[in-house]
Structure formats: C-alpha cells, structure tokens
C-alpha atoms as a PDB file:
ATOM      1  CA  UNK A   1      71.719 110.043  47.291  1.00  0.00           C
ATOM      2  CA  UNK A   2      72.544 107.087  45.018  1.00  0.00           C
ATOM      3  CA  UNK A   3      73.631 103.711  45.898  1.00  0.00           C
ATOM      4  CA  UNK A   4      77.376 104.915  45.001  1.00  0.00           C
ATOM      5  CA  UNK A   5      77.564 107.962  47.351  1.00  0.00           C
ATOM      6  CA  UNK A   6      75.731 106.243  50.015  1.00  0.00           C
ATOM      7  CA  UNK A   7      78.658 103.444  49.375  1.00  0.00           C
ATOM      8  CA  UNK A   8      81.310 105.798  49.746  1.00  0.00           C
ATOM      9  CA  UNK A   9      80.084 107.637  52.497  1.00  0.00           C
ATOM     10  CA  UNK A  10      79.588 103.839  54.319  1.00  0.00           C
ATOM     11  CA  UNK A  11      83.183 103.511  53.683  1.00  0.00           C
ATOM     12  CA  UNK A  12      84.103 107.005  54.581  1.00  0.00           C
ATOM     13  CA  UNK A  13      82.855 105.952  58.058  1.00  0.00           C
ATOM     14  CA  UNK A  14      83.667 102.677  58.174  1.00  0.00           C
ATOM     15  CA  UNK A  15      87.650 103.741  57.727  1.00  0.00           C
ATOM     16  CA  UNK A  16      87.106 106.651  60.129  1.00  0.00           C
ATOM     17  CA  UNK A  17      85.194 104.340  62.873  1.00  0.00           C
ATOM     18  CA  UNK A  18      88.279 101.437  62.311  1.00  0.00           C
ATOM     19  CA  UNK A  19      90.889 104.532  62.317  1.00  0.00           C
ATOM     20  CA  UNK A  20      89.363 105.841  65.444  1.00  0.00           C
ATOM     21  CA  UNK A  21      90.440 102.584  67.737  1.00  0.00           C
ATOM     22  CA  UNK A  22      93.718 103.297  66.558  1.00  0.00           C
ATOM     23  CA  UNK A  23      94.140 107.066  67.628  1.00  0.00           C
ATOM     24  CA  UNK A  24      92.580 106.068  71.079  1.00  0.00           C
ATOM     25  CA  UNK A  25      95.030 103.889  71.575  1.00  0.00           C
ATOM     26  CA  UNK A  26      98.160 105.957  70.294  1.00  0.00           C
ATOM     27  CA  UNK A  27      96.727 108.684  72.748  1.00  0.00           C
ATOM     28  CA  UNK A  28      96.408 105.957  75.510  1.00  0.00           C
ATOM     29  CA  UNK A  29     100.004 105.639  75.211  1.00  0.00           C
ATOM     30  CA  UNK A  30     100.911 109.348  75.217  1.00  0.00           C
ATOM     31  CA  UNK A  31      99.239 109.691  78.046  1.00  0.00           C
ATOM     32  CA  UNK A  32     101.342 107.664  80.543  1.00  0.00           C
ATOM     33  CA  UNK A  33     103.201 108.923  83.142  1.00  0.00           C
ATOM     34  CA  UNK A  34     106.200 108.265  85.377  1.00  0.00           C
ATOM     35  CA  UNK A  35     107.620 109.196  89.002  1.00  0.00           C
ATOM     36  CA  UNK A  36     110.141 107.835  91.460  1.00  0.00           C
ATOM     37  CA  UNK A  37     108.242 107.488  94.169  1.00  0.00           C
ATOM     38  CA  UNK A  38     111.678 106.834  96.177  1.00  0.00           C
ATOM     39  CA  UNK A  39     112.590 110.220  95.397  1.00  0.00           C
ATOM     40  CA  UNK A  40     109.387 111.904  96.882  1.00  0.00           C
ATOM     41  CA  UNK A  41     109.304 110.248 100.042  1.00  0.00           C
ATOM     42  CA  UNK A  42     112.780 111.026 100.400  1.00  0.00           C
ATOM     43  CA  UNK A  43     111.906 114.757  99.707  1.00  0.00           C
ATOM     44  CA  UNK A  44     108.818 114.343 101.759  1.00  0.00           C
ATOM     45  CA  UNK A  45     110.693 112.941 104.783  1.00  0.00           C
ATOM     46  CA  UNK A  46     113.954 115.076 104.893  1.00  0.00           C
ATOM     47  CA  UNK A  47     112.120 118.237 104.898  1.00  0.00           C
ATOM     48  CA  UNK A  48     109.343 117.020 107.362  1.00  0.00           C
ATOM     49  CA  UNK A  49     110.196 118.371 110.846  1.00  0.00           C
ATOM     50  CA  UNK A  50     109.710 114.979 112.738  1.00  0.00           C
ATOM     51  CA  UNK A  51     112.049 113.750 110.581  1.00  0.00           C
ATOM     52  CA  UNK A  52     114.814 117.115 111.502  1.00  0.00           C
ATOM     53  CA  UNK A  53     113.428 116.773 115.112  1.00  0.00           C
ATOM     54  CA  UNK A  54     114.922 112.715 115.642  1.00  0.00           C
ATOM     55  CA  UNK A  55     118.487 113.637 113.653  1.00  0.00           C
ATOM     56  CA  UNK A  56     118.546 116.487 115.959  1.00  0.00           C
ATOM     57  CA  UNK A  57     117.919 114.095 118.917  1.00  0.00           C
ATOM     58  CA  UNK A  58     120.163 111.333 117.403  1.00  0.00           C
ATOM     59  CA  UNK A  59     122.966 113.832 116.798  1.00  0.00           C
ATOM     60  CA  UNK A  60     122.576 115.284 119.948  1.00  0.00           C
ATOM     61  CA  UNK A  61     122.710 112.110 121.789  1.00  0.00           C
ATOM     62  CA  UNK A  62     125.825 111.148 119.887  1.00  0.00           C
ATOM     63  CA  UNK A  63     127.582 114.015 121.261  1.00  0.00           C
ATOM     64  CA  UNK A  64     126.052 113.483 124.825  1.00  0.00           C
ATOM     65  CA  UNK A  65     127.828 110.179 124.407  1.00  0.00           C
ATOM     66  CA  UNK A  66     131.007 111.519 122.952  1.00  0.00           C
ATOM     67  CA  UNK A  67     131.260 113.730 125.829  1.00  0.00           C
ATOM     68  CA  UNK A  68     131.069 111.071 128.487  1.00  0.00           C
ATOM     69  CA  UNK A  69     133.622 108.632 127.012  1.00  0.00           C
ATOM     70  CA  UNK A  70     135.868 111.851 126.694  1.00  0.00           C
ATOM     71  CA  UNK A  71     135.358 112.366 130.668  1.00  0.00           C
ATOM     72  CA  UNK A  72     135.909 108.788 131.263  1.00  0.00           C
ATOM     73  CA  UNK A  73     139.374 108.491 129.219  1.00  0.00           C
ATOM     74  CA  UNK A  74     140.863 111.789 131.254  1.00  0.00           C
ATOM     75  CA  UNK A  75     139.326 109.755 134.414  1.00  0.00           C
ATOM     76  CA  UNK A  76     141.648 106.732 132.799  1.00  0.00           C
ATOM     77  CA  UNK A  77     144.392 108.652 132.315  1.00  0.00           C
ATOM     78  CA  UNK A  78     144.197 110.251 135.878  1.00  0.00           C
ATOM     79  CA  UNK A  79     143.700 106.663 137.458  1.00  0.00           C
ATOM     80  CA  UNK A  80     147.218 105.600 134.915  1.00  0.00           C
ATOM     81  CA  UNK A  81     148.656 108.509 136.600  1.00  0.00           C
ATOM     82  CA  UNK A  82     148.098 107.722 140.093  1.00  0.00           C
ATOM     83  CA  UNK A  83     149.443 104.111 139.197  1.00  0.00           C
ATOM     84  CA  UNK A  84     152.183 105.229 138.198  1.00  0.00           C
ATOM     85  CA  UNK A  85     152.963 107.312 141.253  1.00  0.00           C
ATOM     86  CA  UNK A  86     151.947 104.626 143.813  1.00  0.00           C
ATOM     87  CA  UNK A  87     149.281 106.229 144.761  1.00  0.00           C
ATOM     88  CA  UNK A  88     147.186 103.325 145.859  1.00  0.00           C
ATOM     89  CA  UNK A  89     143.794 105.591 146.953  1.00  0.00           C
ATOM     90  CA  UNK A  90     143.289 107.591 144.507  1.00  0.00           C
ATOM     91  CA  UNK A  91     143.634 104.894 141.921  1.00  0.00           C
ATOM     92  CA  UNK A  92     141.277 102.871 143.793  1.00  0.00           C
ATOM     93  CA  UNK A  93     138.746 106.126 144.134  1.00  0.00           C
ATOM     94  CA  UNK A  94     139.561 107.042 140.237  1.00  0.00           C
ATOM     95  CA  UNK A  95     138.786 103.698 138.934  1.00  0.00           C
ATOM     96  CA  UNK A  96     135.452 103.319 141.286  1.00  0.00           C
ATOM     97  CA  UNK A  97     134.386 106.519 139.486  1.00  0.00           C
ATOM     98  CA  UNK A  98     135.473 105.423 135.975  1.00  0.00           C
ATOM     99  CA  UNK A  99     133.322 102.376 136.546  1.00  0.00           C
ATOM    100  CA  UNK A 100     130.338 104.052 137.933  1.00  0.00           C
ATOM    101  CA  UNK A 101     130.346 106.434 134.668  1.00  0.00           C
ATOM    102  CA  UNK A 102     130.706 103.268 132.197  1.00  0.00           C
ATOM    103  CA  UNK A 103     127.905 102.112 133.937  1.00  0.00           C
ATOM    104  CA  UNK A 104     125.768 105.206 133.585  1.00  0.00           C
ATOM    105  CA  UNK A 105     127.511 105.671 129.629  1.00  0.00           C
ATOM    106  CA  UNK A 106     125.858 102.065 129.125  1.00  0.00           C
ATOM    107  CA  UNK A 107     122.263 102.447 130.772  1.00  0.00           C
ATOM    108  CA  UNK A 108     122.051 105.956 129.027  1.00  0.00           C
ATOM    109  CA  UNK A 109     122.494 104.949 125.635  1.00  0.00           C
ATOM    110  CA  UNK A 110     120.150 101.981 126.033  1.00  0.00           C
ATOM    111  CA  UNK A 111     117.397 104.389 127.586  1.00  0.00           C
ATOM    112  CA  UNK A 112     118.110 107.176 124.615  1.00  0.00           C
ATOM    113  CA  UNK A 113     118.679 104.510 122.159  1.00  0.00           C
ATOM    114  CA  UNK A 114     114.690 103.267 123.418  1.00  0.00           C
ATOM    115  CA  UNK A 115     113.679 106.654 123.138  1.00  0.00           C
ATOM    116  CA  UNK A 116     114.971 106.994 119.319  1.00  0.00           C
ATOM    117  CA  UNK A 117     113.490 103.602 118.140  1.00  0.00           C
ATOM    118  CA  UNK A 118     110.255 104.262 119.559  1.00  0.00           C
ATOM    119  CA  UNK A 119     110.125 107.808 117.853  1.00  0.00           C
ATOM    120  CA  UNK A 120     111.371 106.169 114.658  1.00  0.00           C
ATOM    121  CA  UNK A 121     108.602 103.468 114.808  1.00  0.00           C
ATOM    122  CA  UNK A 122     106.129 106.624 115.291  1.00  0.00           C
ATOM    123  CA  UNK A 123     107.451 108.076 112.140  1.00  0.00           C
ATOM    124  CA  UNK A 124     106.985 105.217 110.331  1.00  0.00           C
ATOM    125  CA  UNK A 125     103.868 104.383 111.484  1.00  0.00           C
ATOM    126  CA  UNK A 126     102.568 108.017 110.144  1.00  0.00           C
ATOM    127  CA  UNK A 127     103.548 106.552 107.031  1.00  0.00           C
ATOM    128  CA  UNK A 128     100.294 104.773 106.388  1.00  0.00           C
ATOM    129  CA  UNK A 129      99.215 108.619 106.072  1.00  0.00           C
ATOM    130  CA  UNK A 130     101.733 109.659 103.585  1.00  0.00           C
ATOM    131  CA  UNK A 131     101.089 107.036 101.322  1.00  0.00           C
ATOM    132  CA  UNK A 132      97.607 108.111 101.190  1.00  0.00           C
ATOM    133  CA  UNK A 133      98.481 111.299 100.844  1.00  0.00           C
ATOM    134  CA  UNK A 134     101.285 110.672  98.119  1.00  0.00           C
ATOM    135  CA  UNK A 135      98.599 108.842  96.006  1.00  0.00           C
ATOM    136  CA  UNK A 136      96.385 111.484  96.554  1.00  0.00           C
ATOM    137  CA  UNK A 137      99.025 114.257  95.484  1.00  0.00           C
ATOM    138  CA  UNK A 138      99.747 111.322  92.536  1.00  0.00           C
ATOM    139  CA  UNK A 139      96.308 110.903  91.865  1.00  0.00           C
ATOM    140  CA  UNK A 140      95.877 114.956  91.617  1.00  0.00           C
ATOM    141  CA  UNK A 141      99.156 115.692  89.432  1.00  0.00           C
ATOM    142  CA  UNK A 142      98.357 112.862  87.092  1.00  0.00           C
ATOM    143  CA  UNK A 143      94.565 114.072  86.472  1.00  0.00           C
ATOM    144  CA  UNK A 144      95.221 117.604  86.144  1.00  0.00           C
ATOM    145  CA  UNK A 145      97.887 117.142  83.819  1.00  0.00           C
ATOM    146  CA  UNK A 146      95.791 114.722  81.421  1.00  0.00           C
ATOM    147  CA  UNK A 147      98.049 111.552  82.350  1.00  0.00           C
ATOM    148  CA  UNK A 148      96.171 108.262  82.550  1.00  0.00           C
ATOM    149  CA  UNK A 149      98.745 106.040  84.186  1.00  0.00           C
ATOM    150  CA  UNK A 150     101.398 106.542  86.365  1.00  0.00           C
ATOM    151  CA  UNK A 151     104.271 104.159  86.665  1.00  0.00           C
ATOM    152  CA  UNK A 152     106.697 103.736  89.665  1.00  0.00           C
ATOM    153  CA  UNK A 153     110.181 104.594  87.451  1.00  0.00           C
ATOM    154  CA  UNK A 154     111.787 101.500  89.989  1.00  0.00           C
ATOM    155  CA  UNK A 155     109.342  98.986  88.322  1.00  0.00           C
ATOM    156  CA  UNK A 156     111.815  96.746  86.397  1.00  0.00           C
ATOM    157  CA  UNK A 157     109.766  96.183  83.522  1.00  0.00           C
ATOM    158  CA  UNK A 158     110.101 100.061  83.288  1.00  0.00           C
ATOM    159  CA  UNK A 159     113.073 100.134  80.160  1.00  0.00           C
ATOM    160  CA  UNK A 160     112.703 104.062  78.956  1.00  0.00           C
ATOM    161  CA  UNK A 161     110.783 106.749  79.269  1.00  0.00           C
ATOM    162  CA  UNK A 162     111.112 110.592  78.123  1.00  0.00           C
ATOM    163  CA  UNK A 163     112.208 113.242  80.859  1.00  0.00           C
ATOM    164  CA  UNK A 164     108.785 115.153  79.514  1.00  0.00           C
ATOM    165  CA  UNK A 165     106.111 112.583  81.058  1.00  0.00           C
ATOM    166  CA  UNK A 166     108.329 112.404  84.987  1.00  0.00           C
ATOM    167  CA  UNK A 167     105.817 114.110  87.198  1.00  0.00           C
ATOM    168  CA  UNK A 168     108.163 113.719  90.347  1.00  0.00           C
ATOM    169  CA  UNK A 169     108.952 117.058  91.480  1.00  0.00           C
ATOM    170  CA  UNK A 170     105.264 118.145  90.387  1.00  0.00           C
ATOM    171  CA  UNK A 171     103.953 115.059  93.031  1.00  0.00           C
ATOM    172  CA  UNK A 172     106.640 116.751  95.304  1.00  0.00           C
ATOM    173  CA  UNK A 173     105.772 120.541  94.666  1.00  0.00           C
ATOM    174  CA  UNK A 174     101.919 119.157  95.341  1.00  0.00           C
ATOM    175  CA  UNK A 175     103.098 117.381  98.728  1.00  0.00           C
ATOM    176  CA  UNK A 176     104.823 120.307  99.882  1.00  0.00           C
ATOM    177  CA  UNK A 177     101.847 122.818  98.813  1.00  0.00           C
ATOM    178  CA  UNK A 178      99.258 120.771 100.811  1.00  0.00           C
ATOM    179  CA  UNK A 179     101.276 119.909 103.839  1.00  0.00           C
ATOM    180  CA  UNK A 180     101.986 124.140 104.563  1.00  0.00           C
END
C-alpha cells in the first residue's frame, strides 16, 4: 500500500474512531427512561389486600361509630321527651344511659383508632420491602427493555420527555406479575 492509501485509510479511521464517541453518546441519550414512581406505589398499594383489609376496617369502624351516635341522639330525644312531660325518672335514667354510651362512643374510638394506626404503621413499615422490590421490578423493566437510566418523572429538573420512553405501567404490570 503506498504512503497515500495508508494516509487515507489513517484518516478513514481516525474520522470513524472520533465519529464513534459521538454515536455512543447520542445512543446514551436515547436510551433514558422515565416513570412516576408516585403512580406505582399508588397502584401497588390500592390493589394490595392489606391496604383493602384497613379501609375495610376504617370504613367499618366509621359506621360502628355512626351507629352509636345515632342510638345516643334517639336516647337524647327520649330523655327531651321525658323533660318535657315531667317525668323526672326516666329523664334521670335516660340521661345516665346517654352518658354511659358517650363514654363507651369515646373509649371505643380511641381503642379502634389504636388499632388502625398501629396497622397503618405495619403497612408502612413493609414499605422498606416494596421499595426494594419496586427497584427491582425498575431495575428489571429498564434492562430488558435496553434503557440505561431511569428518571423519577417528579424530579424537577425533569422539563420533557416523550410518552414512548414512560415505563410506568410496565414497572406496574412487573409488580403485579411477581407479587401473584
């Protein structure tokens, strides 16, 4: 090969080695990824059964309470009634009742209200898990689909990104898969 060829194949390479830097990096960039991460625990948590399991105890402790302040106003209107008649004993008896349930109204919901908390501190406590678990099903989503960074779409620094590269409801298809 003469000194020409060999020149032009140096600078053949030379532009193909400085062009290669280049199409790394534009494939870096194509190769980023976002998900709300808001929006699959949300998904995560709503369907979970402990989560079902304490607004079924919360909503079932609201109507336990509804109940009871229902029985105590007919109780109040019973004891206005026997006011109003004169009838001095069964007022007295009425309103020893109505007091006696306020009392038991008020040490109930602090006892259920205990109970709720400390279930809802259990949940979130398991949370530790999820997040491992979310990164994993992150970590999983991201790889398989040939993404190289993920993004959280609430970082503020976060100004656009293209509908295509939201892995979201693939993290939460991926949660829901491994957690059958």
């Amino acid at each position: 090969m003469n000194t020409k060829g060999m020149l032009a194949a140096l600078l053949l390479l030379g532009a193909a080695l400085l062009a290669t830097p280049a199409r790394a990096s534009a494939e870096q960039l194509t190769t980023v990824a976002v998900v709300d991460l808001s929006k699959v625990t949300n998904a995560f948590f709503a369907e979970s059964q402990a989560v079902r399991d304490l607004k079924k105890k919360a909503d079932d402790l609201r109507s336990e309470i509804a109940q009871q302040q229902n029985e105590i106003q007919q109780l109040q209107q019973q004891k206005l009634a026997a006011d109003q008649r004169g009838d001095r004993s069964a007022s007295l008896q009425l309103e020893d009742q109505i007091n006696k349930k306020q009392d038991f109204l008020q040490e109930f919901r602090r006892i259920k209200q205990e109970e709720l908390n400390r279930q809802q501190k259990n949940l979130l406590q398991s949370n530790s898990a999820f997040y491992t678990q979310m990164y994993t099903a992150v970590s999983y989503v991201a790889e398989s689909l040939g993404y190289s960074v993920v993004l959280d779409i609430s970082n503020p620094n976060l100004l656009w990104w293209s509908p295509t590269v939201d892995i979201t409801n693939q993290v939460i298809d991926r949660l829901r898969s491994t957690n059958q």
